[in-house]
PDB file of N, CA and C in Angstrom:
ATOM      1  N   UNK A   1     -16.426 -15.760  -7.599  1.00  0.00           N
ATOM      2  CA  UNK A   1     -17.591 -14.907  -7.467  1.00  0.00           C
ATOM      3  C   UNK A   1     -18.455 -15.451  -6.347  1.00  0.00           C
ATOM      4  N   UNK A   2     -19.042 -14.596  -5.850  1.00  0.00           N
ATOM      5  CA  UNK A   2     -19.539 -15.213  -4.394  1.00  0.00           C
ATOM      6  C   UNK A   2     -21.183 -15.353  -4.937  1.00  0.00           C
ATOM      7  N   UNK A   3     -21.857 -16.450  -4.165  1.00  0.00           N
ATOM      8  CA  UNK A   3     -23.116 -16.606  -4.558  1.00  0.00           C
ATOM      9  C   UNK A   3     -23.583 -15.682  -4.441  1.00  0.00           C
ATOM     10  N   UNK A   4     -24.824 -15.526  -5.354  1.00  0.00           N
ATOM     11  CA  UNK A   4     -26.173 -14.593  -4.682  1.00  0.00           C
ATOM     12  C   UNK A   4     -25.885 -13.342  -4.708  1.00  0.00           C
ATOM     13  N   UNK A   5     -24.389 -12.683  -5.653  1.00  0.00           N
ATOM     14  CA  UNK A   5     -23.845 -11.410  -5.768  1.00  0.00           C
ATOM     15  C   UNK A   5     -24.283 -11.241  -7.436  1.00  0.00           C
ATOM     16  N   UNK A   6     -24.850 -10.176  -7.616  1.00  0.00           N
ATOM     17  CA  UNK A   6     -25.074  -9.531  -8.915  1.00  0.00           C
ATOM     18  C   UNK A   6     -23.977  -9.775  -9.775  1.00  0.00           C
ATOM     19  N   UNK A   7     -24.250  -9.780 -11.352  1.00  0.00           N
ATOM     20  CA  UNK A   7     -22.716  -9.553 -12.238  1.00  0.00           C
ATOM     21  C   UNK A   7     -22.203  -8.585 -12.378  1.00  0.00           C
ATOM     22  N   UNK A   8     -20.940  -8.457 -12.324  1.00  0.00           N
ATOM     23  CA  UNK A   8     -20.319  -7.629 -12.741  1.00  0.00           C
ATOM     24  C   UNK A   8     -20.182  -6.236 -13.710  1.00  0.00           C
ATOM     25  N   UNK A   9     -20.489  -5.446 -13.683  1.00  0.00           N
ATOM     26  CA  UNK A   9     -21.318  -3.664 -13.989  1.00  0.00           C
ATOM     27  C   UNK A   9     -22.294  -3.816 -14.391  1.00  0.00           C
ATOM     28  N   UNK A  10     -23.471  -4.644 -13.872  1.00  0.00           N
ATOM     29  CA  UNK A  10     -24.520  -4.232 -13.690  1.00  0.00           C
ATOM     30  C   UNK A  10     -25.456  -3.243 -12.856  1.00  0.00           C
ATOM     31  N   UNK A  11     -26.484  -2.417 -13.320  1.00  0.00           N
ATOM     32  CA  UNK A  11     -26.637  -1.765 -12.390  1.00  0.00           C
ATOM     33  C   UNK A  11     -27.163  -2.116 -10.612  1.00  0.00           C
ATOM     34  N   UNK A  12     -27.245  -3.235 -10.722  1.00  0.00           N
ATOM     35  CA  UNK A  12     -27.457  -3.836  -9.326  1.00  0.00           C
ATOM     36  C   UNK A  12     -26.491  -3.821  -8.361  1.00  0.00           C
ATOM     37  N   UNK A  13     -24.858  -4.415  -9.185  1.00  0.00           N
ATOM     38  CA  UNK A  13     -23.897  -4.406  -8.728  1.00  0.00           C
ATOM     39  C   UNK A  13     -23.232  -2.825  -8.470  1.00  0.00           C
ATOM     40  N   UNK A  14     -23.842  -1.871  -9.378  1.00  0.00           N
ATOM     41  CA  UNK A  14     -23.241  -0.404  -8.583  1.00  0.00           C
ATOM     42  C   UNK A  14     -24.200   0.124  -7.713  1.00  0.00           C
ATOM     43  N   UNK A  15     -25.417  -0.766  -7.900  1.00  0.00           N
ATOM     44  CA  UNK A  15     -25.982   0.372  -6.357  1.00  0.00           C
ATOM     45  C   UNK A  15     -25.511  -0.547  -5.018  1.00  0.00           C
ATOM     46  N   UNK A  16     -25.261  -1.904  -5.043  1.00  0.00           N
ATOM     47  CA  UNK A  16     -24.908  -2.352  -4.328  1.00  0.00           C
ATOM     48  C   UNK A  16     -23.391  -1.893  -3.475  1.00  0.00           C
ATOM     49  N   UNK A  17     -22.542  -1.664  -4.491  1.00  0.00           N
ATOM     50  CA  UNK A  17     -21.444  -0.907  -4.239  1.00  0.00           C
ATOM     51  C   UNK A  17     -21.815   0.112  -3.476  1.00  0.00           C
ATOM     52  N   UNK A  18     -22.939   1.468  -3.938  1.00  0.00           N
ATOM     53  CA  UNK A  18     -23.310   2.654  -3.341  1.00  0.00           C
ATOM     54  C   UNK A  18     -23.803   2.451  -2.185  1.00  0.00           C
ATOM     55  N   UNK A  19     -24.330   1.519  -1.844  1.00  0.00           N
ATOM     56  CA  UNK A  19     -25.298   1.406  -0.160  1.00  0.00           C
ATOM     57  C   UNK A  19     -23.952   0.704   0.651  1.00  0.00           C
ATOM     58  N   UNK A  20     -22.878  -0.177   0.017  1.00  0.00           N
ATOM     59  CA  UNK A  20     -22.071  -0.266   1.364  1.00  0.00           C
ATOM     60  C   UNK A  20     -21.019   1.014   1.102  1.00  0.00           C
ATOM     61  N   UNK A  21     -20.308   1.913   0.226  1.00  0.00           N
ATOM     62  CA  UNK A  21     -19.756   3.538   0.786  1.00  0.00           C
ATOM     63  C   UNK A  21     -20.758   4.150   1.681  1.00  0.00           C
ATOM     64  N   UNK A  22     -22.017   4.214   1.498  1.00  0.00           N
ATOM     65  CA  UNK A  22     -22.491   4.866   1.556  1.00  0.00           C
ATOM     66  C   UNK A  22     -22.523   4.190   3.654  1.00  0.00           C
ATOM     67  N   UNK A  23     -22.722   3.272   4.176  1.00  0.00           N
ATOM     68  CA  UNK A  23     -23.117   2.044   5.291  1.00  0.00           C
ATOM     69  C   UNK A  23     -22.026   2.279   6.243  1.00  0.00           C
ATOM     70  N   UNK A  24     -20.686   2.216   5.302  1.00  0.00           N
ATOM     71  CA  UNK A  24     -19.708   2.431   6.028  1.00  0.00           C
ATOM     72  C   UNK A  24     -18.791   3.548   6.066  1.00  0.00           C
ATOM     73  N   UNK A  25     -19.303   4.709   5.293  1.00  0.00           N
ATOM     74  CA  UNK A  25     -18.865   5.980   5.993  1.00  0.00           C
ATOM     75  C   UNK A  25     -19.574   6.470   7.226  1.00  0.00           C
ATOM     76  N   UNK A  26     -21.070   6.093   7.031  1.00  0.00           N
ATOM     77  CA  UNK A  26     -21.849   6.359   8.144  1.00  0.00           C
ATOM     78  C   UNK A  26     -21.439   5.612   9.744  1.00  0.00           C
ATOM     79  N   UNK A  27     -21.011   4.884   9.758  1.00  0.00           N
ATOM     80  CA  UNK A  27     -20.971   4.266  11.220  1.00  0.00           C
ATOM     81  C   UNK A  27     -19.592   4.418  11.558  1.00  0.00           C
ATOM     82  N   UNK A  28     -18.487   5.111  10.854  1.00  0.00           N
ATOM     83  CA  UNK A  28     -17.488   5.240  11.131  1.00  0.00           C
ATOM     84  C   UNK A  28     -16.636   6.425  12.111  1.00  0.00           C
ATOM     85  N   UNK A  29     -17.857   7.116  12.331  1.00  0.00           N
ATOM     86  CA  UNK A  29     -17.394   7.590  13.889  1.00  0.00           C
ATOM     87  C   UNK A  29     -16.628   9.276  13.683  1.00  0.00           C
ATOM     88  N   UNK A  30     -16.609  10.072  14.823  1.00  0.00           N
ATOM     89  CA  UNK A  30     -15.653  11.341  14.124  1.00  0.00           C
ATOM     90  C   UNK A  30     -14.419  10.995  14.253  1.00  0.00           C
ATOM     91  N   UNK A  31     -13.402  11.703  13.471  1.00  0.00           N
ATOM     92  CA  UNK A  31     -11.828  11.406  13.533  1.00  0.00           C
ATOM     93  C   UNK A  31     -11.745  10.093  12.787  1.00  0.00           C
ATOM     94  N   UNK A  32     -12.503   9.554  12.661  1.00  0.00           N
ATOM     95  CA  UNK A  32     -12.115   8.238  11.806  1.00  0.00           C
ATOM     96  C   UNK A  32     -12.119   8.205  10.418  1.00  0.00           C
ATOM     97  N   UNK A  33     -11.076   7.021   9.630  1.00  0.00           N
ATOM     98  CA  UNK A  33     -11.163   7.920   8.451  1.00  0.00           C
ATOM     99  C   UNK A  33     -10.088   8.140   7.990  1.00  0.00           C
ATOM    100  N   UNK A  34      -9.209   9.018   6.619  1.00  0.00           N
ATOM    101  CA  UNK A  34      -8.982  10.092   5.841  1.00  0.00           C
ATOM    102  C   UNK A  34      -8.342  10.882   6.931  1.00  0.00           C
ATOM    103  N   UNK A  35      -9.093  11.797   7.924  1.00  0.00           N
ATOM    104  CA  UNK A  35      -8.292  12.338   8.303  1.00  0.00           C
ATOM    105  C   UNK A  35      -7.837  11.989   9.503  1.00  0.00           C
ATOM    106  N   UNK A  36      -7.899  10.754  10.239  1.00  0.00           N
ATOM    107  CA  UNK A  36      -6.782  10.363  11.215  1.00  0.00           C
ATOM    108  C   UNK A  36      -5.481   9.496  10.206  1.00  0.00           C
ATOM    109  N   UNK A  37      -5.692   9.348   9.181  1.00  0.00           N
ATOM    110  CA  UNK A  37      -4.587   8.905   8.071  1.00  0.00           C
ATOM    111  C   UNK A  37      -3.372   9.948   7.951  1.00  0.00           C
ATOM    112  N   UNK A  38      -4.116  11.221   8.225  1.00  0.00           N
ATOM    113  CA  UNK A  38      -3.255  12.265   7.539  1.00  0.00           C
ATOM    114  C   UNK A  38      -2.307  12.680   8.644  1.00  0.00           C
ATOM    115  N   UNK A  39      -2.867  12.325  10.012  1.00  0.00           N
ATOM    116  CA  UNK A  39      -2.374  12.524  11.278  1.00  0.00           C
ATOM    117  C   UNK A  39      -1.050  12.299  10.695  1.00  0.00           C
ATOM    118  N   UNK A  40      -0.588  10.837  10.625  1.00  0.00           N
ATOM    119  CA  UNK A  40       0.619   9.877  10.410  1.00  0.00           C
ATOM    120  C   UNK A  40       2.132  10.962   9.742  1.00  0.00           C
ATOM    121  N   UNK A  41       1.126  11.744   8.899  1.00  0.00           N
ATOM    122  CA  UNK A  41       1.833  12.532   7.763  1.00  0.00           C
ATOM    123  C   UNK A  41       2.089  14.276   8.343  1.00  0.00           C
ATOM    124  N   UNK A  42       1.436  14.539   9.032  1.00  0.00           N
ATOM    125  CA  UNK A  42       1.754  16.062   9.747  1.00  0.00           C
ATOM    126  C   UNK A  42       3.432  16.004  10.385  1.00  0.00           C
ATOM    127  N   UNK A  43       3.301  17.741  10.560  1.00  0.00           N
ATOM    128  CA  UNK A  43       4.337  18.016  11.318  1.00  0.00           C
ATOM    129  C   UNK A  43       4.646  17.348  12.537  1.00  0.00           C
ATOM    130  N   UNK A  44       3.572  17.484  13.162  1.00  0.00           N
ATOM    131  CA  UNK A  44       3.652  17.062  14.362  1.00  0.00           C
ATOM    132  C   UNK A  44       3.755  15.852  15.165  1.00  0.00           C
ATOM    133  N   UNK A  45       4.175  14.873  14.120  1.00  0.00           N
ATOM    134  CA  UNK A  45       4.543  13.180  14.076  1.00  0.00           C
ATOM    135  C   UNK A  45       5.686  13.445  14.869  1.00  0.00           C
ATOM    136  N   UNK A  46       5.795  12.523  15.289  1.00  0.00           N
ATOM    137  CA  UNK A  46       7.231  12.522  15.998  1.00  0.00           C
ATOM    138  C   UNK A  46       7.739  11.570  14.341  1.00  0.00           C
ATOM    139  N   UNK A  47       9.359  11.509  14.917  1.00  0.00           N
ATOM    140  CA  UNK A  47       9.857  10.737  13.997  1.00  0.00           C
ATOM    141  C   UNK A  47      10.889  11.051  13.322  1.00  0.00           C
ATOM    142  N   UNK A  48      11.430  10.135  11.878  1.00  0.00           N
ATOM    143  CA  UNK A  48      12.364  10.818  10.870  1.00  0.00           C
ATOM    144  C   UNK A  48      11.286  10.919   9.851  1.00  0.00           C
ATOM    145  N   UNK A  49      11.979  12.224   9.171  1.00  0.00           N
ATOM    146  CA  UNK A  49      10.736  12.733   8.384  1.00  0.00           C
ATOM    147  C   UNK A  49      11.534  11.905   6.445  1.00  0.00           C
ATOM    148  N   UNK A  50      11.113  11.410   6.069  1.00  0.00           N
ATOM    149  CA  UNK A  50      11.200  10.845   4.422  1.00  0.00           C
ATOM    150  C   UNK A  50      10.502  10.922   4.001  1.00  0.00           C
ATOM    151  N   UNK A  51      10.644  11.295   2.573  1.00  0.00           N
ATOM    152  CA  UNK A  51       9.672  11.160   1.180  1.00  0.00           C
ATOM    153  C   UNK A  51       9.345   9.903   0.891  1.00  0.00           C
ATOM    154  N   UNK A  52       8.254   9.642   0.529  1.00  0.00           N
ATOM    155  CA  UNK A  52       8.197   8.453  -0.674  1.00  0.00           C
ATOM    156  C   UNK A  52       9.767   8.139  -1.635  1.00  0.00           C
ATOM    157  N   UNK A  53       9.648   9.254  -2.079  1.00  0.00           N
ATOM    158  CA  UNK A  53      10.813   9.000  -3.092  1.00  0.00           C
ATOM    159  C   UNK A  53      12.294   8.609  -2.793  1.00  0.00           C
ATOM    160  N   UNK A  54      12.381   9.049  -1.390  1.00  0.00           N
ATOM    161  CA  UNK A  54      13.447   8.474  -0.962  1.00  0.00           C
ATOM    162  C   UNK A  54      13.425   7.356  -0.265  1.00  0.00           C
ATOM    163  N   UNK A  55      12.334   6.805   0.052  1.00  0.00           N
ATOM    164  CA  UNK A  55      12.263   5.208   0.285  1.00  0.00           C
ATOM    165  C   UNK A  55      12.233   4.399  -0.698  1.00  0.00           C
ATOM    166  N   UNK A  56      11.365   4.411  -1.954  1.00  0.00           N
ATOM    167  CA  UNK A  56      11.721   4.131  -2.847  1.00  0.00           C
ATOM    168  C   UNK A  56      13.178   3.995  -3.264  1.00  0.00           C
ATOM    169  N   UNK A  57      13.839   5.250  -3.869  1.00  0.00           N
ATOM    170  CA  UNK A  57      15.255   5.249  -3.970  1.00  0.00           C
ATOM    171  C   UNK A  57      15.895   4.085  -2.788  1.00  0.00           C
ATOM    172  N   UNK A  58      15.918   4.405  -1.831  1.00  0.00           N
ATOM    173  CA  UNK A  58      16.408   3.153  -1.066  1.00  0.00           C
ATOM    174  C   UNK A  58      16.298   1.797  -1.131  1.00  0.00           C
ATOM    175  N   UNK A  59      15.076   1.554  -1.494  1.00  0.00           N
ATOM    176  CA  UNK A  59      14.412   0.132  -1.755  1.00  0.00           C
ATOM    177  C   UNK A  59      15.287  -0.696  -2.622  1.00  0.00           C
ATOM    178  N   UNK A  60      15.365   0.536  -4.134  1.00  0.00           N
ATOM    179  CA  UNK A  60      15.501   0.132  -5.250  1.00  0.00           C
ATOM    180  C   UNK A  60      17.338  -0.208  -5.099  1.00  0.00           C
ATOM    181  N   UNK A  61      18.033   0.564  -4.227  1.00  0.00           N
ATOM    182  CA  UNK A  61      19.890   0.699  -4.338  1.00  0.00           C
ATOM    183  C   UNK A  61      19.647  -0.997  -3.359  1.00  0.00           C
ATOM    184  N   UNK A  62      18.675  -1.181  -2.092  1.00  0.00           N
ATOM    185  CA  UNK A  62      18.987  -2.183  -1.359  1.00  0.00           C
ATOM    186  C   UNK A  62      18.997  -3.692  -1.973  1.00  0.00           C
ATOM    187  N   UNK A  63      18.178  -3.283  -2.836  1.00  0.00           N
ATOM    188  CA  UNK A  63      17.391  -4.303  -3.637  1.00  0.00           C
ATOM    189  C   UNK A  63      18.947  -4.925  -4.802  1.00  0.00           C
ATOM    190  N   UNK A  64      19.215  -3.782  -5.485  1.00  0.00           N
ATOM    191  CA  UNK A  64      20.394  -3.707  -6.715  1.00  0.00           C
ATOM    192  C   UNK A  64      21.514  -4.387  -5.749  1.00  0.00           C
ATOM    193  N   UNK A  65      22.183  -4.071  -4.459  1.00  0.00           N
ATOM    194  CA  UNK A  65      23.106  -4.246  -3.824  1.00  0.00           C
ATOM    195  C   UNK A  65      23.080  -5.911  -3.339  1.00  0.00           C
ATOM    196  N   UNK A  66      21.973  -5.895  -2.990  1.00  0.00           N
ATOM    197  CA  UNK A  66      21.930  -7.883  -2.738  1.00  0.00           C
ATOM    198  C   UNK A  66      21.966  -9.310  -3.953  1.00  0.00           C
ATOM    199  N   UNK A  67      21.564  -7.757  -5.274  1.00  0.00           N
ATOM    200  CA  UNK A  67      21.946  -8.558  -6.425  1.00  0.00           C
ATOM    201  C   UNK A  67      23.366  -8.576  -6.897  1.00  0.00           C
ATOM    202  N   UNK A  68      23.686  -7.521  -6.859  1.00  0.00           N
ATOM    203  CA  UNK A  68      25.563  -7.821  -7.033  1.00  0.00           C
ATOM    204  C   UNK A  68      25.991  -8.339  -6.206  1.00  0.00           C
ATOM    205  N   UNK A  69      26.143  -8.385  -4.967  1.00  0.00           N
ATOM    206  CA  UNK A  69      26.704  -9.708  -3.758  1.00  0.00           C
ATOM    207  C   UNK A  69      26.082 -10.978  -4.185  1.00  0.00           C
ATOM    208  N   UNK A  70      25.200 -11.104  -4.985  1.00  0.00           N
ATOM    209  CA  UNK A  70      24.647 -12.723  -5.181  1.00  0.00           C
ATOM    210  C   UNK A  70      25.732 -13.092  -6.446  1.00  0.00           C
ATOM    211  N   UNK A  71      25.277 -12.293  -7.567  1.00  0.00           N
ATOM    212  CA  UNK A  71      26.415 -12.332  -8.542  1.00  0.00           C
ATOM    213  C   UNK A  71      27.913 -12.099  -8.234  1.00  0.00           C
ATOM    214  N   UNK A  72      28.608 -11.477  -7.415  1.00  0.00           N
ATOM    215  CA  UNK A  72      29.956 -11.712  -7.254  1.00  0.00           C
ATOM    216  C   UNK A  72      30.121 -13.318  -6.371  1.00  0.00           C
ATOM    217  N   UNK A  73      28.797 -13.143  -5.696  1.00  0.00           N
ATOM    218  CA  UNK A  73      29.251 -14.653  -4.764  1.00  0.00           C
ATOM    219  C   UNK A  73      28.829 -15.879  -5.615  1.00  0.00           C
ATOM    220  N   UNK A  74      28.283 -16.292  -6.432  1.00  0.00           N
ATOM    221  CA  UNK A  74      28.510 -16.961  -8.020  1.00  0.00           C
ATOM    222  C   UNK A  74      29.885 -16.921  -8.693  1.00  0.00           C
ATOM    223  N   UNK A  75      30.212 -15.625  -9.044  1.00  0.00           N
ATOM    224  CA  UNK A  75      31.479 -15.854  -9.620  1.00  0.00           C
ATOM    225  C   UNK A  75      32.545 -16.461  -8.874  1.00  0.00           C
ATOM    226  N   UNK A  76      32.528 -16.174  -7.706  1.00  0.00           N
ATOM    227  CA  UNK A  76      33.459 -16.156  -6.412  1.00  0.00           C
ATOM    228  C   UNK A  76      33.759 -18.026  -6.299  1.00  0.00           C
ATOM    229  N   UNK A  77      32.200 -18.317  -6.490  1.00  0.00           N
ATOM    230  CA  UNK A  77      32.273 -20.057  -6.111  1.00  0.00           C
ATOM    231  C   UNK A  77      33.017 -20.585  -7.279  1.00  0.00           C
ATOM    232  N   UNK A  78      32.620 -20.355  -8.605  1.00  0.00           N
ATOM    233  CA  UNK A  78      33.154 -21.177  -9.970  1.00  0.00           C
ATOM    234  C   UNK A  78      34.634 -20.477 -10.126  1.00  0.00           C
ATOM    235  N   UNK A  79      34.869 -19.719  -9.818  1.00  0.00           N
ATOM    236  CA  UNK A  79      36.576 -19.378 -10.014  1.00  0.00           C
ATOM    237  C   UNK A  79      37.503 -20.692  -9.014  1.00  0.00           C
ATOM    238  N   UNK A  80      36.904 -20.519  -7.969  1.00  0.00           N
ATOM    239  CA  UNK A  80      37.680 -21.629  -7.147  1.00  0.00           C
ATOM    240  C   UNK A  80      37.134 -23.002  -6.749  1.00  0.00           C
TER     241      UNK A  80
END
């Protein structure tokens, strides 16, 4: 906990919260933000286009696949 910071859900600590949303939406400029985030995600990205879900799915088969090569290469050592 950092000195000299209010406790934890007190109401000091949520207006404190409210004046920096509030500090740093303000100085953050147009286009900045939310919607230069969304840029990333339009049509008009260049790129290959994937879901979440299929990176995920990928993650999860890349992930499974380095575990069976660890386990066959275990078995592989104690057989011989």
């Amino acid at each position: 906990m950092v000195a000299g910071a209010p406790p934890r859900g007190s109401a000091a600590a949520a207006a404190s919260l409210r004046r920096r949303r509030n500090a740093g939406g303000a100085g953050a400029g147009a286009g900045a933000g939310a919607s230069s985030m969304l840029q990333f995600y339009t049509d008009d990205a260049p790129g290959l286009k994937i879901s979440p879900n299929t990176v995920l799915a990928m993650s999860i088969g890349f992930i499974a696949a380095v575990a069976i090569l660890h386990g066959i290469g275990k078995l592989y050592l104690t057989s011989h």
